[in-house]
C-alpha atoms as a PDB file:
ATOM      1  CA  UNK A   1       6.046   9.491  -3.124  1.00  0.00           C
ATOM      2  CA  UNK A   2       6.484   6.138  -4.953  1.00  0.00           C
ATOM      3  CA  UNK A   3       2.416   6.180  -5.048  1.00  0.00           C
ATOM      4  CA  UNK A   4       2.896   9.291  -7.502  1.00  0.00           C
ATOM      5  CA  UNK A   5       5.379   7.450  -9.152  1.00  0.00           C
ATOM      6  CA  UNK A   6       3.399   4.670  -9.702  1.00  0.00           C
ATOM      7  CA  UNK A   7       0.409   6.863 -11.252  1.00  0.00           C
ATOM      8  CA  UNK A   8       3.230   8.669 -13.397  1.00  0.00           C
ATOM      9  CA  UNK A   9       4.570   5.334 -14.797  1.00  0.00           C
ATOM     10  CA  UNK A  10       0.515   4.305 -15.601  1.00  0.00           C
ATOM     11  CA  UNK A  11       0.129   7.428 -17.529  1.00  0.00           C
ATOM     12  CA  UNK A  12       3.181   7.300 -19.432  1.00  0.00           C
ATOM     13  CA  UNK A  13       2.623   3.518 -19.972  1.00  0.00           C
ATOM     14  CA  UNK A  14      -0.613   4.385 -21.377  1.00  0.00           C
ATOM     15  CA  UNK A  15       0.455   7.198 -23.669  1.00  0.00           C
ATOM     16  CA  UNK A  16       3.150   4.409 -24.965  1.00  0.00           C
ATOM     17  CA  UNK A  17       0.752   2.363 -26.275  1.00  0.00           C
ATOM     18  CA  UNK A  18      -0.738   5.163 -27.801  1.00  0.00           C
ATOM     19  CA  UNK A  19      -4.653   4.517 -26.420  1.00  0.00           C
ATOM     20  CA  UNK A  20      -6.104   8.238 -25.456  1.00  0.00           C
ATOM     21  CA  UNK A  21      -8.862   6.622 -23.562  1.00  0.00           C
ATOM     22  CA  UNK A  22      -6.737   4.733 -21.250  1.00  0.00           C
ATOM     23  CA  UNK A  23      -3.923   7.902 -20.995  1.00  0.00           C
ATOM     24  CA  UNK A  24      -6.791  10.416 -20.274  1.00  0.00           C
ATOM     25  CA  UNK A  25      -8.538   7.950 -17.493  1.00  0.00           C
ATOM     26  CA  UNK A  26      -4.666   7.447 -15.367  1.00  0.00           C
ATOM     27  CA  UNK A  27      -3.949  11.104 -16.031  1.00  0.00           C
ATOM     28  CA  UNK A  28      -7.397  11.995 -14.345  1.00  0.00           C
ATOM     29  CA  UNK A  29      -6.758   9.491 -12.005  1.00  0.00           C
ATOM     30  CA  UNK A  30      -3.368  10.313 -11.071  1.00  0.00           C
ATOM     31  CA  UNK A  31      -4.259  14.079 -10.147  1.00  0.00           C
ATOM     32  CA  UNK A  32      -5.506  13.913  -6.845  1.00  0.00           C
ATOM     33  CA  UNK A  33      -2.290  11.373  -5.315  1.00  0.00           C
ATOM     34  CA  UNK A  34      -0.044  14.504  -6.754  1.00  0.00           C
ATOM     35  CA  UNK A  35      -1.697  17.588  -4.894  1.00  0.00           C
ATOM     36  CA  UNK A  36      -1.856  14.903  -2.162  1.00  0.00           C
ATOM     37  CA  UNK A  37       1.675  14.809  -1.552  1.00  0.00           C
ATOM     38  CA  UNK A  38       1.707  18.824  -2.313  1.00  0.00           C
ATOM     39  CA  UNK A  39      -0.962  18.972   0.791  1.00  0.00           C
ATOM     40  CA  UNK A  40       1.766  16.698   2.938  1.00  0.00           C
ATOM     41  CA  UNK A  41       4.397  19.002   1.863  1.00  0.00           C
ATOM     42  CA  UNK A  42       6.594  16.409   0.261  1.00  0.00           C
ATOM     43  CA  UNK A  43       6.826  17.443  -3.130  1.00  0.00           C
ATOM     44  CA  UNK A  44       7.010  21.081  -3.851  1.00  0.00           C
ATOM     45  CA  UNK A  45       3.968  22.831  -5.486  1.00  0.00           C
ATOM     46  CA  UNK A  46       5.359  24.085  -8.586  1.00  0.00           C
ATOM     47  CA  UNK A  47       6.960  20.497  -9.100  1.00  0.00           C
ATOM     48  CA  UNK A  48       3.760  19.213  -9.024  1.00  0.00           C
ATOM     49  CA  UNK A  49       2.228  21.558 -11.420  1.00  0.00           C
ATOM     50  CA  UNK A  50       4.751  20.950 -13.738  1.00  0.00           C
ATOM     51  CA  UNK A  51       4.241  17.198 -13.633  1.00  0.00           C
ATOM     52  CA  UNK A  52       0.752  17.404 -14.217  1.00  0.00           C
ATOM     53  CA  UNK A  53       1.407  19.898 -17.058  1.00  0.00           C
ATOM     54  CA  UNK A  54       3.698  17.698 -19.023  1.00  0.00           C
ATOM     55  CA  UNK A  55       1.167  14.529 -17.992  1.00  0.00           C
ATOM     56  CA  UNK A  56      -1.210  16.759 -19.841  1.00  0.00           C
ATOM     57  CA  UNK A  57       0.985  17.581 -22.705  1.00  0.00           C
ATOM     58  CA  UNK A  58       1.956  13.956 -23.203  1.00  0.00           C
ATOM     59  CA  UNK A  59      -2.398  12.732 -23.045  1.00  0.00           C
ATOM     60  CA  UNK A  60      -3.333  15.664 -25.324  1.00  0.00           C
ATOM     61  CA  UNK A  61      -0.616  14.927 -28.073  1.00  0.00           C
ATOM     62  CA  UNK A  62      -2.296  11.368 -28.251  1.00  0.00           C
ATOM     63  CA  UNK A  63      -6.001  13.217 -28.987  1.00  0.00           C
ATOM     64  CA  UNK A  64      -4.551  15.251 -31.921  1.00  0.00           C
END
Protein backbone atom coordinates (compact mmCIF):
# COMPACT_ATOMS: atom_id res chain seq x y z
CA UNK A 1 0.00 0.00 0.00
CA UNK A 2 2.60 2.74 0.70
CA UNK A 3 3.97 1.75 -3.00
CA UNK A 4 0.50 3.28 -4.26
CA UNK A 5 1.03 5.96 -2.07
CA UNK A 6 4.19 6.73 -3.27
CA UNK A 7 2.94 6.77 -7.09
CA UNK A 8 -0.09 8.98 -5.78
CA UNK A 9 2.26 11.56 -4.13
CA UNK A 10 4.48 11.53 -7.76
CA UNK A 11 1.40 12.34 -9.62
CA UNK A 12 0.11 14.93 -7.49
CA UNK A 13 3.68 16.34 -7.13
CA UNK A 14 3.77 16.55 -10.75
CA UNK A 15 0.40 18.16 -11.34
CA UNK A 16 1.79 20.84 -8.59
CA UNK A 17 4.28 21.99 -10.62
CA UNK A 18 1.95 22.23 -13.25
CA UNK A 19 4.16 20.11 -16.13
CA UNK A 20 1.42 17.80 -18.14
CA UNK A 21 4.21 15.78 -19.53
CA UNK A 22 5.61 14.73 -16.31
CA UNK A 23 1.76 14.35 -14.57
CA UNK A 24 0.58 12.23 -17.60
CA UNK A 25 3.96 9.89 -17.55
CA UNK A 26 3.44 9.08 -13.21
CA UNK A 27 -0.29 8.86 -13.80
CA UNK A 28 0.40 6.15 -16.58
CA UNK A 29 2.90 4.85 -14.52
CA UNK A 30 1.12 4.65 -11.38
CA UNK A 31 -1.87 2.51 -12.91
CA UNK A 32 -0.69 -0.82 -12.87
CA UNK A 33 0.79 -0.68 -8.76
CA UNK A 34 -3.13 0.36 -8.09
CA UNK A 35 -5.05 -2.65 -9.80
CA UNK A 36 -2.04 -4.47 -8.28
CA UNK A 37 -3.08 -4.08 -4.87
CA UNK A 38 -6.92 -4.49 -6.21
CA UNK A 39 -5.57 -8.10 -7.60
CA UNK A 40 -4.05 -8.73 -3.79
CA UNK A 41 -7.28 -7.69 -2.43
CA UNK A 42 -5.95 -4.91 -0.27
CA UNK A 43 -7.59 -2.01 -1.50
CA UNK A 44 -11.13 -2.31 -2.58
CA UNK A 45 -11.96 -2.08 -6.36
CA UNK A 46 -14.16 0.80 -6.50
CA UNK A 47 -11.51 2.69 -4.24
CA UNK A 48 -9.19 2.14 -6.74
CA UNK A 49 -11.24 3.30 -9.58
CA UNK A 50 -11.98 6.27 -7.92
CA UNK A 51 -8.33 7.09 -7.31
CA UNK A 52 -7.40 6.66 -10.70
CA UNK A 53 -10.43 8.76 -11.76
CA UNK A 54 -9.56 11.79 -9.76
CA UNK A 55 -5.58 11.06 -10.81
CA UNK A 56 -7.13 11.52 -14.19
CA UNK A 57 -9.16 14.51 -13.41
CA UNK A 58 -6.26 16.24 -11.71
CA UNK A 59 -3.58 15.29 -15.23
CA UNK A 60 -6.36 16.34 -17.65
CA UNK A 61 -7.12 19.79 -15.94
CA UNK A 62 -3.29 20.51 -16.52
CA UNK A 63 -3.83 19.70 -20.61
CA UNK A 64 -6.73 22.23 -20.87
Amino acid sequence: RSMVRTYIKKVNAAVASGDYEQAQAAFVSSQPYIDKMVNKGIMHKNTAARTKSRLNARVFALKG
